[in-house]
Protein backbone atom coordinates (compact mmCIF):
# COMPACT_ATOMS: atom_id res chain seq x y z
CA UNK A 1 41.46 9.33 12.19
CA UNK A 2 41.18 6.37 9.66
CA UNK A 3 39.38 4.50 12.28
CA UNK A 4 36.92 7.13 13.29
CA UNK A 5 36.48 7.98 9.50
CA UNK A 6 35.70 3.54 9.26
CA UNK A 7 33.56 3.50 12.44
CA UNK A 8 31.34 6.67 10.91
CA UNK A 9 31.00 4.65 7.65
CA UNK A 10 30.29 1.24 9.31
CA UNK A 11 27.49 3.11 11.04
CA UNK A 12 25.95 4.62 8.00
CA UNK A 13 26.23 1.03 6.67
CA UNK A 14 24.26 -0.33 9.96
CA UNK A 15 21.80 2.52 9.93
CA UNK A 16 20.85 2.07 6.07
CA UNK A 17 20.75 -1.61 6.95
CA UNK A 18 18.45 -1.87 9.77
CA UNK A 19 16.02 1.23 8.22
CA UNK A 20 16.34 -0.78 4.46
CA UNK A 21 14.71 -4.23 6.89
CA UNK A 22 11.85 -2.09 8.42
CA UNK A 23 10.74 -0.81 5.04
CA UNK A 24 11.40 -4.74 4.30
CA UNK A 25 8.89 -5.78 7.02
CA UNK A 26 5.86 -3.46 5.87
CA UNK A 27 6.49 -3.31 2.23
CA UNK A 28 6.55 -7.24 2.50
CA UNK A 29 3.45 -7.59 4.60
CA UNK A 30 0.93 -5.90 2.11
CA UNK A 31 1.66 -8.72 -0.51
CA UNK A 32 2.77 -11.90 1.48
CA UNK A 33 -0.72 -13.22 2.42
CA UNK A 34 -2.22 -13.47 -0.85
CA UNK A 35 -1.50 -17.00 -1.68
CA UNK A 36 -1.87 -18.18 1.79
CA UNK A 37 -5.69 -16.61 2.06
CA UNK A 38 -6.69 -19.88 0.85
CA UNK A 39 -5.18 -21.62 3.74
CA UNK A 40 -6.12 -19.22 6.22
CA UNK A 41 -10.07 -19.61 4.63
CA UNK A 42 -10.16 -23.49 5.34
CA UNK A 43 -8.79 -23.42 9.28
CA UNK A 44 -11.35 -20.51 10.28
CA UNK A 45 -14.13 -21.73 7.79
CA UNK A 46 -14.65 -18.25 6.36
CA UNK A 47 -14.99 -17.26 3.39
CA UNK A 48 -13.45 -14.89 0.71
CA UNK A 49 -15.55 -11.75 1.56
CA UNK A 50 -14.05 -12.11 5.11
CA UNK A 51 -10.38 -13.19 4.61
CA UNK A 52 -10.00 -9.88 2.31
CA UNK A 53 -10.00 -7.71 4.93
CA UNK A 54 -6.67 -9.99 6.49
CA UNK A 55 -5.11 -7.14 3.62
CA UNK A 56 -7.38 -5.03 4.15
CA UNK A 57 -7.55 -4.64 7.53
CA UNK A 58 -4.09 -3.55 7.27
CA UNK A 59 -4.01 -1.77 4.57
CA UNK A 60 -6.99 0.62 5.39
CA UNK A 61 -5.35 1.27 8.95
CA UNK A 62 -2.29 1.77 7.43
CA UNK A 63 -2.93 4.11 4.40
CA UNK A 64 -5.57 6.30 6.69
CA UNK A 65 -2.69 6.90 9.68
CA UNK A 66 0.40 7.34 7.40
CA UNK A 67 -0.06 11.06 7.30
CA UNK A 68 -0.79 11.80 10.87
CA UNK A 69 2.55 9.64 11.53
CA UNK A 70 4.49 11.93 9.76
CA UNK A 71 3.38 14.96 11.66
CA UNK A 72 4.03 12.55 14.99
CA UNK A 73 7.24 11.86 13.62
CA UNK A 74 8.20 15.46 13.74
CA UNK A 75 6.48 16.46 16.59
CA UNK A 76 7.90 14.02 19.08
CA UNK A 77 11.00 13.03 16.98
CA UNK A 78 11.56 10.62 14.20
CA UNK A 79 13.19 7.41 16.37
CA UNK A 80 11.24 7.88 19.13
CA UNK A 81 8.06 7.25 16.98
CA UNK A 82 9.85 4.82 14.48
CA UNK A 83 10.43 2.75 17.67
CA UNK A 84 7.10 2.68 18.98
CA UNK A 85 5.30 1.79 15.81
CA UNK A 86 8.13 -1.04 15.94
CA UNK A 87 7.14 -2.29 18.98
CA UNK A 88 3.20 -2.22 17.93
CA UNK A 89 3.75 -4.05 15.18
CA UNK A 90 5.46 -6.50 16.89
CA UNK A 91 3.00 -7.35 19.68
CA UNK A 92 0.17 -7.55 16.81
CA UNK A 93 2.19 -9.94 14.93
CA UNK A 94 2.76 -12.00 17.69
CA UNK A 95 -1.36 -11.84 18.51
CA UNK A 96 -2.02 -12.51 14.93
CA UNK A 97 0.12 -15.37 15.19
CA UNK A 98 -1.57 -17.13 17.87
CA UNK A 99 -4.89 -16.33 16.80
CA UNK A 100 -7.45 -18.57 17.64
CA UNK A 101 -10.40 -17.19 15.07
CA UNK A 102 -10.40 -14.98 12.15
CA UNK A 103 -12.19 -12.01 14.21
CA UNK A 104 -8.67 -11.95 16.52
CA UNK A 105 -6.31 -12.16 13.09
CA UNK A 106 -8.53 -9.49 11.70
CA UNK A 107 -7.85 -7.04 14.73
CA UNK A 108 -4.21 -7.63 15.16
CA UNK A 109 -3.66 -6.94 11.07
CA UNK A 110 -5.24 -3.82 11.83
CA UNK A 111 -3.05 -2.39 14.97
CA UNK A 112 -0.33 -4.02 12.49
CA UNK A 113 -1.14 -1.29 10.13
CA UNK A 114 -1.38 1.27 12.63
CA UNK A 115 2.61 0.39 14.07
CA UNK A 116 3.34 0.12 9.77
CA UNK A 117 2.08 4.12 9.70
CA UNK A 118 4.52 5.42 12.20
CA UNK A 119 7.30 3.13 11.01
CA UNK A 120 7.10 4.22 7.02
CA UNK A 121 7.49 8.27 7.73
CA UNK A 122 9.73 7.96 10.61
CA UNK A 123 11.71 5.51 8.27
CA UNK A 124 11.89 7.82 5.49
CA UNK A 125 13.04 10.71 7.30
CA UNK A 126 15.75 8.83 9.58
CA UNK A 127 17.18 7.53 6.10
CA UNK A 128 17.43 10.96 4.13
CA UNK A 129 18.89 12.60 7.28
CA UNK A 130 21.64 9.32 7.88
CA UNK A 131 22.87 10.86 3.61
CA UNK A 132 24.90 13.22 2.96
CA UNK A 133 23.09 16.45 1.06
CA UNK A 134 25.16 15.03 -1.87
CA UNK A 135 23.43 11.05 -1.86
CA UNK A 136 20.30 12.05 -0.52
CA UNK A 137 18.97 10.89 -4.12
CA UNK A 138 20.17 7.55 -3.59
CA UNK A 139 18.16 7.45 -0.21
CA UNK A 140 15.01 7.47 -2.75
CA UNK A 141 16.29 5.07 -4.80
CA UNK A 142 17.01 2.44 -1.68
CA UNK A 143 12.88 3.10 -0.65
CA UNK A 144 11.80 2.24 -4.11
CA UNK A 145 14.04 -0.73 -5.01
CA UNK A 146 13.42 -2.32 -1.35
CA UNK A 147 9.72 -1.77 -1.48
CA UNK A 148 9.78 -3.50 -5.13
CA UNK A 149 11.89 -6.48 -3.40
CA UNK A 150 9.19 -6.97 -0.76
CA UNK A 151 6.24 -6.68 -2.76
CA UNK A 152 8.05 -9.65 -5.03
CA UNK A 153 9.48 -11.59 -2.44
CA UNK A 154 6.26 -11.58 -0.34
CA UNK A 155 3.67 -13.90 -2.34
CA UNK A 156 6.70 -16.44 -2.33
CA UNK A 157 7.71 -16.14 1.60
CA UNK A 158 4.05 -16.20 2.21
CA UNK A 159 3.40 -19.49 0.05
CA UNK A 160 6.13 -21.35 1.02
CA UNK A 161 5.45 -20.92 4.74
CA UNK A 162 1.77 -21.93 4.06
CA UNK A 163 2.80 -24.86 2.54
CA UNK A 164 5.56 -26.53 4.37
CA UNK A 165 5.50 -24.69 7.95
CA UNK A 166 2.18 -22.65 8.74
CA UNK A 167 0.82 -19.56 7.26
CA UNK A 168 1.03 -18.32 11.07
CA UNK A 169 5.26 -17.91 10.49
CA UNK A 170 4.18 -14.98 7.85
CA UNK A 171 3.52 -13.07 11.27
CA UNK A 172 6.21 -14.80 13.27
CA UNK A 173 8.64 -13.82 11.16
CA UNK A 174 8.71 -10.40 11.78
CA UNK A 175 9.72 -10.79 15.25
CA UNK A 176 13.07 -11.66 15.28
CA UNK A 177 13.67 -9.84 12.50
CA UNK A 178 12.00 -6.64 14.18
CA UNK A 179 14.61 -7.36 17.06
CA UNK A 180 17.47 -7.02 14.47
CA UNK A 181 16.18 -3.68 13.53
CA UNK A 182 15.77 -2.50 17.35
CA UNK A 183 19.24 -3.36 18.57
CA UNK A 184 20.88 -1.64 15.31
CA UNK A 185 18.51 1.33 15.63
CA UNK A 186 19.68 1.97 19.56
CA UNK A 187 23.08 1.04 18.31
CA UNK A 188 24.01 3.58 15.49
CA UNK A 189 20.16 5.80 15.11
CA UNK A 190 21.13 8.81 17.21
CA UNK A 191 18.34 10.12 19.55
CA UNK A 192 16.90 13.20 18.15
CA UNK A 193 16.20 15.82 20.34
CA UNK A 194 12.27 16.27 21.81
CA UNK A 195 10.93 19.08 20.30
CA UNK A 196 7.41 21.00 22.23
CA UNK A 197 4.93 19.85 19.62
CA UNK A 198 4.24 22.91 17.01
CA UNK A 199 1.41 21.15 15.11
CA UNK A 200 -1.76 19.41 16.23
CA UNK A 201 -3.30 16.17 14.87
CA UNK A 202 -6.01 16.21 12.96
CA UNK A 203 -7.60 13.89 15.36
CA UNK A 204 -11.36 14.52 14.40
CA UNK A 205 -10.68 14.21 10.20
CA UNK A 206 -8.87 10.65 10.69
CA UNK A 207 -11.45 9.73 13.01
CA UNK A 208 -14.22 10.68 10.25
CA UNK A 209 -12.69 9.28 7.74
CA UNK A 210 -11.75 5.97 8.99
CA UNK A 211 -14.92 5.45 9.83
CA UNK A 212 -16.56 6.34 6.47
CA UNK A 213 -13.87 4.07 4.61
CA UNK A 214 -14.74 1.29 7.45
CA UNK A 215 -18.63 1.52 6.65
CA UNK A 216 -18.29 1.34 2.99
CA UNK A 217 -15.61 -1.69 3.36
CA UNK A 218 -18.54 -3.04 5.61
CA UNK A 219 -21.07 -2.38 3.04
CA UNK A 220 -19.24 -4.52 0.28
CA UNK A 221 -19.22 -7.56 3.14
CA UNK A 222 -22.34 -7.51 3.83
CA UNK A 223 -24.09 -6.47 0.20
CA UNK A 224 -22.63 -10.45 -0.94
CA UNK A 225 -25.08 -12.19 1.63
CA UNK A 226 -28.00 -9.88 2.10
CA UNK A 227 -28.63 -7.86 -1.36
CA UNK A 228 -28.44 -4.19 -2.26
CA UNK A 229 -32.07 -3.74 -1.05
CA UNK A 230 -30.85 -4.96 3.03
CA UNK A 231 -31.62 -1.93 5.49
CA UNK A 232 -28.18 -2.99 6.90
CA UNK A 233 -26.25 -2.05 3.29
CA UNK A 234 -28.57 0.58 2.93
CA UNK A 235 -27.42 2.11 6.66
CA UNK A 236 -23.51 1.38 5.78
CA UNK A 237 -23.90 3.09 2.45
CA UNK A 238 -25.61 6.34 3.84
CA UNK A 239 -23.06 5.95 6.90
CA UNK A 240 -20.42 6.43 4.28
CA UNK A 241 -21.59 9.13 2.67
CA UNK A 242 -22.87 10.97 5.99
CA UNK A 243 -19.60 10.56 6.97
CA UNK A 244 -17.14 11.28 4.44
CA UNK A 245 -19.66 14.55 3.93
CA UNK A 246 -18.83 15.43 7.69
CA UNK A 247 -14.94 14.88 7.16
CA UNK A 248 -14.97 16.95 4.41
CA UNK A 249 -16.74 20.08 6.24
CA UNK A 250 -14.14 19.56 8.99
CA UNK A 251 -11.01 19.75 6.76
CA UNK A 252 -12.10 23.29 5.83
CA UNK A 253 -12.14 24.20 9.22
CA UNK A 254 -9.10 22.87 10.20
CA UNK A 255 -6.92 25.20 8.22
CA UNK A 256 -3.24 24.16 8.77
CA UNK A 257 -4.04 20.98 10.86
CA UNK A 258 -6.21 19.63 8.00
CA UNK A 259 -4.83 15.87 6.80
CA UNK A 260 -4.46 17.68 3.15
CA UNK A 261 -3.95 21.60 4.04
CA UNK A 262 -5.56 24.42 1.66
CA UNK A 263 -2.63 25.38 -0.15
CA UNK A 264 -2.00 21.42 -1.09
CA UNK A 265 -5.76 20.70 -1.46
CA UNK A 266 -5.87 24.01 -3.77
CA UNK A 267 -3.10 22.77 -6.11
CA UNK A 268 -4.76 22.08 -9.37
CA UNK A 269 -1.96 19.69 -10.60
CA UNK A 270 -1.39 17.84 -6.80
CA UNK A 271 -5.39 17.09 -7.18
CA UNK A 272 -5.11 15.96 -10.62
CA UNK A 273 -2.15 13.51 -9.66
CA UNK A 274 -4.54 12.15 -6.51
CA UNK A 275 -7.05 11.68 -8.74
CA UNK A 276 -5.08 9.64 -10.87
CA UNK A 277 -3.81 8.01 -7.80
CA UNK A 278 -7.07 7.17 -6.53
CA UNK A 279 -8.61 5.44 -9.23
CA UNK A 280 -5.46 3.22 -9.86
CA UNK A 281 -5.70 2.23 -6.34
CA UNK A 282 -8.84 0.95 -6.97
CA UNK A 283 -7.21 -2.56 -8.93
CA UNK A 284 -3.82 -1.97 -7.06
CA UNK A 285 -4.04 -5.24 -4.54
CA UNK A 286 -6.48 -7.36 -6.70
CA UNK A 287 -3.91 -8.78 -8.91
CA UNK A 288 -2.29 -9.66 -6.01
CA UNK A 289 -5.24 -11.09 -4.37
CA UNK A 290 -6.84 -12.40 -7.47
CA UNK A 291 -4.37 -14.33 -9.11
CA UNK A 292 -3.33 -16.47 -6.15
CA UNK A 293 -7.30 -17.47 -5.45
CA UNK A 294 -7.99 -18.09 -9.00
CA UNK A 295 -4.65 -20.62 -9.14
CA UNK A 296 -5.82 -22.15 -5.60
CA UNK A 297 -9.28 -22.48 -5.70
CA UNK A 298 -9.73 -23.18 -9.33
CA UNK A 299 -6.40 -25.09 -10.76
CA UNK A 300 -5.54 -26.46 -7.10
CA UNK A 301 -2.72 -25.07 -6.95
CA UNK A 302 -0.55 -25.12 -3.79
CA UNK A 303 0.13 -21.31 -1.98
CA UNK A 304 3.86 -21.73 -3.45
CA UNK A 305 2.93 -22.37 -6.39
CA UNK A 306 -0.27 -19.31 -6.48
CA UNK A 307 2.64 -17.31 -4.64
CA UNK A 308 4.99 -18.04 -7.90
CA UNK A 309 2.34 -17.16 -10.36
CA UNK A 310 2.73 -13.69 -9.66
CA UNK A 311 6.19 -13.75 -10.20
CA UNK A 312 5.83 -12.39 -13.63
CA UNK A 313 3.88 -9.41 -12.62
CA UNK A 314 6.14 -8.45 -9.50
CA UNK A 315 9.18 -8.75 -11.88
CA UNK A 316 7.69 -6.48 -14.48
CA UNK A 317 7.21 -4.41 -11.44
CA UNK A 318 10.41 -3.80 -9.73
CA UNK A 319 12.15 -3.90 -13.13
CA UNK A 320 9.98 -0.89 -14.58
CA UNK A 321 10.06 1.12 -11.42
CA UNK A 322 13.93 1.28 -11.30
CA UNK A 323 13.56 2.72 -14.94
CA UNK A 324 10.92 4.91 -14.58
CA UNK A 325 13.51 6.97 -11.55
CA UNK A 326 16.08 6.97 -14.39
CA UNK A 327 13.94 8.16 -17.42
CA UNK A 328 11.60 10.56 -15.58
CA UNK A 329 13.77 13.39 -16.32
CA UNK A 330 14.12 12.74 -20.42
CA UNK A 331 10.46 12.14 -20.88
CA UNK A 332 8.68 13.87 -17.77
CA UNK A 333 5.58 12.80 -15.84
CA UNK A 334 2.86 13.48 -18.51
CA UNK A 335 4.53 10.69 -21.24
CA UNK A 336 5.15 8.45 -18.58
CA UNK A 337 1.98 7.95 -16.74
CA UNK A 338 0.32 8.25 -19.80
CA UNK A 339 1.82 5.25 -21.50
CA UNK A 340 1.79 3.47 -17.40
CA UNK A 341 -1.83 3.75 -17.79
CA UNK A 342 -2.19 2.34 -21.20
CA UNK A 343 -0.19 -0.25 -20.22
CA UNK A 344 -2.26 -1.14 -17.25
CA UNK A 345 -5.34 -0.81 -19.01
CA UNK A 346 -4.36 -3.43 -21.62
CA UNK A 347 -2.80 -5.67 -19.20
CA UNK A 348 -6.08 -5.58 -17.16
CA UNK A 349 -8.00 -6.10 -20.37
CA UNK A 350 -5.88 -9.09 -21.21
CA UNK A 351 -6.52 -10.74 -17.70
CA UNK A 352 -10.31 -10.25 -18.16
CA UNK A 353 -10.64 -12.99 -20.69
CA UNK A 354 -9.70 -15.60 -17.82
CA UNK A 355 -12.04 -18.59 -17.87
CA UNK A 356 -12.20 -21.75 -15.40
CA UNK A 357 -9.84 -23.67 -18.45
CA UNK A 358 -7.99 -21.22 -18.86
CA UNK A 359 -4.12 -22.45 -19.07
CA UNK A 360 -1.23 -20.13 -16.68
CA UNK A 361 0.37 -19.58 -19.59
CA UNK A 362 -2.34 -17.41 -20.91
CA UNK A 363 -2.20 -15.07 -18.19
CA UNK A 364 1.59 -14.25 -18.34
CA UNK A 365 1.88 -11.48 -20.91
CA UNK A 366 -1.28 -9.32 -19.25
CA UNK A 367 0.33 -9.71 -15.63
CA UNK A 368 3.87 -8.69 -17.56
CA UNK A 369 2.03 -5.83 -19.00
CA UNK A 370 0.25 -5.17 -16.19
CA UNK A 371 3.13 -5.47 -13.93
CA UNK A 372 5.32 -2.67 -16.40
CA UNK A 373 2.51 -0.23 -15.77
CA UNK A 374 2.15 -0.22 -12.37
CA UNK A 375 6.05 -0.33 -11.70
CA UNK A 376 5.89 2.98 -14.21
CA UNK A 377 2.83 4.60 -12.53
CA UNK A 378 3.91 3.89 -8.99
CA UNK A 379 7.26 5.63 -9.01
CA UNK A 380 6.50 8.60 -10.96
CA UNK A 381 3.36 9.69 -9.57
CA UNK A 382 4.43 10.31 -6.46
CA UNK A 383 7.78 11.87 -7.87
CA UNK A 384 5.42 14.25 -9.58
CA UNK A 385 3.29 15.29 -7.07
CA UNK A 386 6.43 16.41 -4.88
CA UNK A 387 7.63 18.77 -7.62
CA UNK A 388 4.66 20.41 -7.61
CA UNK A 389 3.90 21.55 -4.42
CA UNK A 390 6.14 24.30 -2.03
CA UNK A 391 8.87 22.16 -1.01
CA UNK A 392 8.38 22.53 2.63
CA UNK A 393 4.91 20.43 1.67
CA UNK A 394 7.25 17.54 -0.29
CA UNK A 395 7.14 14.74 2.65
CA UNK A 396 3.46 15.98 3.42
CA UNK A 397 2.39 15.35 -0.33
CA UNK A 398 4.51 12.47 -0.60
CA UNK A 399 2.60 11.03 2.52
CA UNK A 400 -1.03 11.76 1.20
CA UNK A 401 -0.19 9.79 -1.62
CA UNK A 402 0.30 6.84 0.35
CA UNK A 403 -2.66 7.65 2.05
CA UNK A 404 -4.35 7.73 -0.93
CA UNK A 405 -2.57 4.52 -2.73
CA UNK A 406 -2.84 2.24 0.37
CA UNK A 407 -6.25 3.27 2.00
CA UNK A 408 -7.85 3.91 -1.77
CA UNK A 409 -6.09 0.16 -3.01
CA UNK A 410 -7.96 -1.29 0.61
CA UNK A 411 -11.39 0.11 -0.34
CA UNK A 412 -10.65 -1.06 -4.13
CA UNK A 413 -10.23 -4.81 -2.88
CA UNK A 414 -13.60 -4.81 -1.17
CA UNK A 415 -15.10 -3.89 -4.25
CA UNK A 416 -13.34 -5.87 -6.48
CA UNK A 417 -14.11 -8.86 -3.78
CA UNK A 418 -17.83 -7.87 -4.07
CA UNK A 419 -17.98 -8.27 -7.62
CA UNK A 420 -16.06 -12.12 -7.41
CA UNK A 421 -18.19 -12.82 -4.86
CA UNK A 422 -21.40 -11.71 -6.38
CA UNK A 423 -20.61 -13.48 -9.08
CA UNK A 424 -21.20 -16.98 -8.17
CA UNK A 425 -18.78 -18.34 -10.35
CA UNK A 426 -15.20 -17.12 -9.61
CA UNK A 427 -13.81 -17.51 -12.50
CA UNK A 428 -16.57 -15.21 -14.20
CA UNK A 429 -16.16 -12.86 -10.93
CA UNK A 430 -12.61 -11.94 -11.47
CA UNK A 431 -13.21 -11.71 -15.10
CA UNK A 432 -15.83 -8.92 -14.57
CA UNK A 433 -13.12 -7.27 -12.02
CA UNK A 434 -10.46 -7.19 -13.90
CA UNK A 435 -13.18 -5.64 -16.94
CA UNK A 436 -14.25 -2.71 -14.55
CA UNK A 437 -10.71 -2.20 -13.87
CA UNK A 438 -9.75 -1.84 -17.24
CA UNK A 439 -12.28 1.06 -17.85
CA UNK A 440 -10.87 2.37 -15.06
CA UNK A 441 -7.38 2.40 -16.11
CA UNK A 442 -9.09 3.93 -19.37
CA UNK A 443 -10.28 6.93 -17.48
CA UNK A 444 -7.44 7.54 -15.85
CA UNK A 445 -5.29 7.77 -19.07
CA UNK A 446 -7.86 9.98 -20.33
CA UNK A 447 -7.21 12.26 -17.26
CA UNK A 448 -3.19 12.37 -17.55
CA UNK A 449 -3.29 13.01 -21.66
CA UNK A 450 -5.92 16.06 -20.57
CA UNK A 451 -4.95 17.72 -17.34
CA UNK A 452 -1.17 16.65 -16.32
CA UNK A 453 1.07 19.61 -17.30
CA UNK A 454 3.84 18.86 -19.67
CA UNK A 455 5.60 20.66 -17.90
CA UNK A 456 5.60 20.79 -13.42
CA UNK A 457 4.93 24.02 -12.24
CA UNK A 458 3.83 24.64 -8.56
CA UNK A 459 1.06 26.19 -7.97
C-alpha cells in the first residue's frame, strides 16, 4: 500500500516535471534570441527589419493558433495533441538549426510556433487534471513562476550560446531536452480516451486572420525600404484591412465555432480586459528586443553581456508576478492593473531618454520599473478575464488572451522595428519607440481607472 501510495506520488512528481520542461521550452524560446539577433544579422547579412520576424515569426504563428489548439486539445484528447505539437517543434528546431539562409530559419520559427500552440493548452490542461481538486491552485502558480523563469533565463542561454558555442544550439537545445519530456510523458501521462469531435475549427477565421496580421507585419518590412507612398505598402495595408474586415464578418457567422464566441465577445468587461491586453502587447517584446540591439550594436557589447542587461527587467518581472497571484485578492484587478500600467508607462518613459552615450547604468531603474509593471499586468489580467466570463468559457478566455498577448506583442515588434529602422539613427529610433509606447501605456491606464469594474461580475 505504502509503495503504491510512493509510486502514485513519484508519478505526479514525473508528470509535473516533464509538463513544468515543455512550458520551459516555449516560454524560453520567445525571449532567448534577442541578444543573439545580432549574431544571427552578420552570418545571413540581413538586416534588423528581417531578423525581427526570427520572434516574430514565432510569435505571430504561435499567438494566432493557441486557441484553435485548445479546442484540438479537447477534441482529439489533450496528450495526443501535446505530443504532436512536441514532435513539430522538434523537427523545426532541428531545420532551424541547420539553416543555411535566413528565409529557411524564418520558416522553421514559424512551424515552431505552430507545435508551441498545441503544446501550451494541451500542457495546461494535462497539469490541472495530474492535481488534486484541492492543489489545482498551485497548478497556476507552477505556469506562472516557470514561464517567469524562462522568459529570464532565455536572453542569458541565448547569449552565452552565441558567444562561446553558436547561436544555432538555442534551437539544438530543445531536442534532447524535448526527448526528456517524451519518454516521461509515455511513462507516467495516461492516454486519454478519443472522444468523436463535438466542436469544429474555426478554420476560415484563423485563416483570415493570419493572413491580415501577416500583411500588416509585411507592410512594416517593406514601408523601411520603399516609403509609405510604395503601391506594394499601399497593397499590404489595404490587404490588412480587407482582410481583418472579412474575418470579422465571418466570426458573426460562425456562432459557437467563432475563435471568440458571442457570449465572450459580448462581455463588456472580457472586451475591456482585451483591450487593455492588446495595447500592452504592442511594447511587450521590444524591451526584449531593444535593449539587447542597442547594447550590441551601439556599446559593442557581446550577446552575454546584451543577454545580461536585461537581467534587471526579467527580475522585476518574475518577482512582481509571484506577488501580484498573492495580492490580487486584497486589492482586486482594477488597483492592480491600474498602478501595472503606471508603472509601465513611467518605466517606458524613463527608457525613452536613451542616447548613443548613454551609460547602462542609466537604463536600470526604467527596465526595473518597467519590468514590476509588466510582471503585475501579466498575471492579473488574465486572472481577471477568467472571473468574468461563465466558467465553462475560463480556458477559452484564458486562451484568447494569449492569442491576443502573443500575436498582438508580434505585430507590436514590427512596428516598433519600423520606427528604429526609420529612424536612421538607432539610438534616436528606440528612443521614439519606447516614447509611443509610453503614450500607450498612458491610454491604457486611462482605460482600467474608467471601465474595469471594482468589482468582477460576469456578464
Amino acid at each position: 500500500m505504502v509503495d503504491k501510495k510512493a509510486s502514485v506520488k513519484s508519478n505526479l512528481y514525473l508528470g509535473l516535471g516533464a509538463l513544468s520542461l515543455a512550458i520551459f521550452l516555449v516560454a524560453n524560446d520567445f525571449t532567448a534570441f534577442s541578444p543573439a539577433l545580432p549574431v544571427v544579422e552578420q552570418e545571413f547579412q540581413s538586416d534588423l527589419t528581417t531578423s525581427q520576424w526570427v520572434i516574430s515569426a514565432y510569435a505571430l504563428v504561435c499567438g494566432v493558433l493557441i486557441v484553435s489548439g485548445g479546442r484540438l486539445a479537447d477534441m482529439y484528447g489533450r496528450r495526443r495533441t501535446f505530443i504532436v505539437g512536441l514532435l513539430i517543434f522538434m523537427f523545426f528546431s532541428f531545420l532551424g538549426g541547420i539553416a543555411g539562409s535566413m528565409g529557411m530559419l524564418l520558416v522553421s520559427r514559424a512551424f515552431m510556433g505552430a507545435g508551441s500552440a498545441l503544446i501550451w493548452p494541451s500542457v495546461l490542461g494535462m497539469m490541472y487534471s495530474l492535481m488534486t481538486p484541492k492543489n489545482a491552485g498551485l497548478a497556476g502558480g507552477l505556469i506562472i513562476t516557470i514561464c517567469g523563469i524562462a522568459n529570464s533565463v532565455g536572453p542569458l542561454v541565448g547569449g552565452f550560446l552565441a558567444d562561446y558555442i553558436s547561436w544555432r544550439w538555442i534551437l539544438f537545445i530543445n531536442l534532447p531536452l524535448s526527448l526528456v519530456v517524451l519518454y516521461l510523458c509515455f511513462r507516467v501521462i495516461p492516454p486519454d480516451s478519443l472522444n468523436v469531435p463535438k466542436d469544429k475549427l474555426d478554420y476560415r477565421g484563423v485563416a483570415l486572420l493570419s493572413s491580415a496580421l501577416f500583411s500588416l507585419l509585411l507592410a512594416f518590412d517593406f514601408v523601411v525600404d520603399v516609403g509609405f507612398k510604395n503601391y506594394l505598402v499601399f497593397g499590404l495595408f489595404m490587404a490588412f484591412f480587407l482582410l481583418f474586415c472579412l474575418f470579422i464578418l465571418v466570426e458573426g457567422r460562425a456562432a459557437e465555432g467563432a475563435l471568440i464566441p458571442p457570449d465572450v465577445a459580448g462581455n463588456k468587461s472580457f472586451v475591456t480586459a482585451a483591450c487593455v491586453a492588446l495595447l500592452i502587447a504592442q511594447f511587450f517584446y521590444a524591451g526584449f528586443f531593444f535593449i539587447p540591439q542597442y547594447l550590441s550594436k551601439v556599446h559593442g557589447a557581446s550577446a552575454t553581456i546584451a543577454g545580461l542587461g536585461l537581467v534587471p527587467l526579467m527580475l522585476a518581472f518574475s518577482v512582481f508576478g509571484f506577488v501580484a497571484g498573492n495580492v490580487y485578492k486584497v486589492l482586486g484587478a482594477k488597483l492592480i492593473v491600474s498602478i501595472a500600467t503606471l508603472l509601465m508607462a513611467l518605466g517606458l518613459y524613463m527608457l525613452s531618454h536613451i542616447f548613443q552615450d548613454s551609460q547602462y547604468i542609466r537604463l536600470v531603474p526604467g527596465l526595473l520599473i518597467l519590468g514590476a509593471g509588466i510582471g503585475l499586468f501579466n498575471s492579473t489580467i488574465i486572472t481577471f478575464a477568467i472571473s468574468v466570463v461563465d466558467p465553462r468559457r475560463a480556458s477559452l478566455a484564458g486562451a484568447i488572451i494569449f492569442m491576443i498577448q502573443i500575436a498582438g506583442g508580434a505585430v507590436g515588434l514590427g512596428l516598433n522595428t519600423t520606427i528604429v529602422a526609420m529612424a536612421g539613427d538607432i539610438s534616436y529610433g528606440i528612443s521614439q519607440a519606447f516614447t509611443l509606447n509610453a503614450y500607450l501605456a498612458m491610454l491604457s491606464f486611462i482605460i482600467c481607472v474608467l471601465f474595469i469594474g471594482s468589482k468582477e461580475e460576469k456578464a
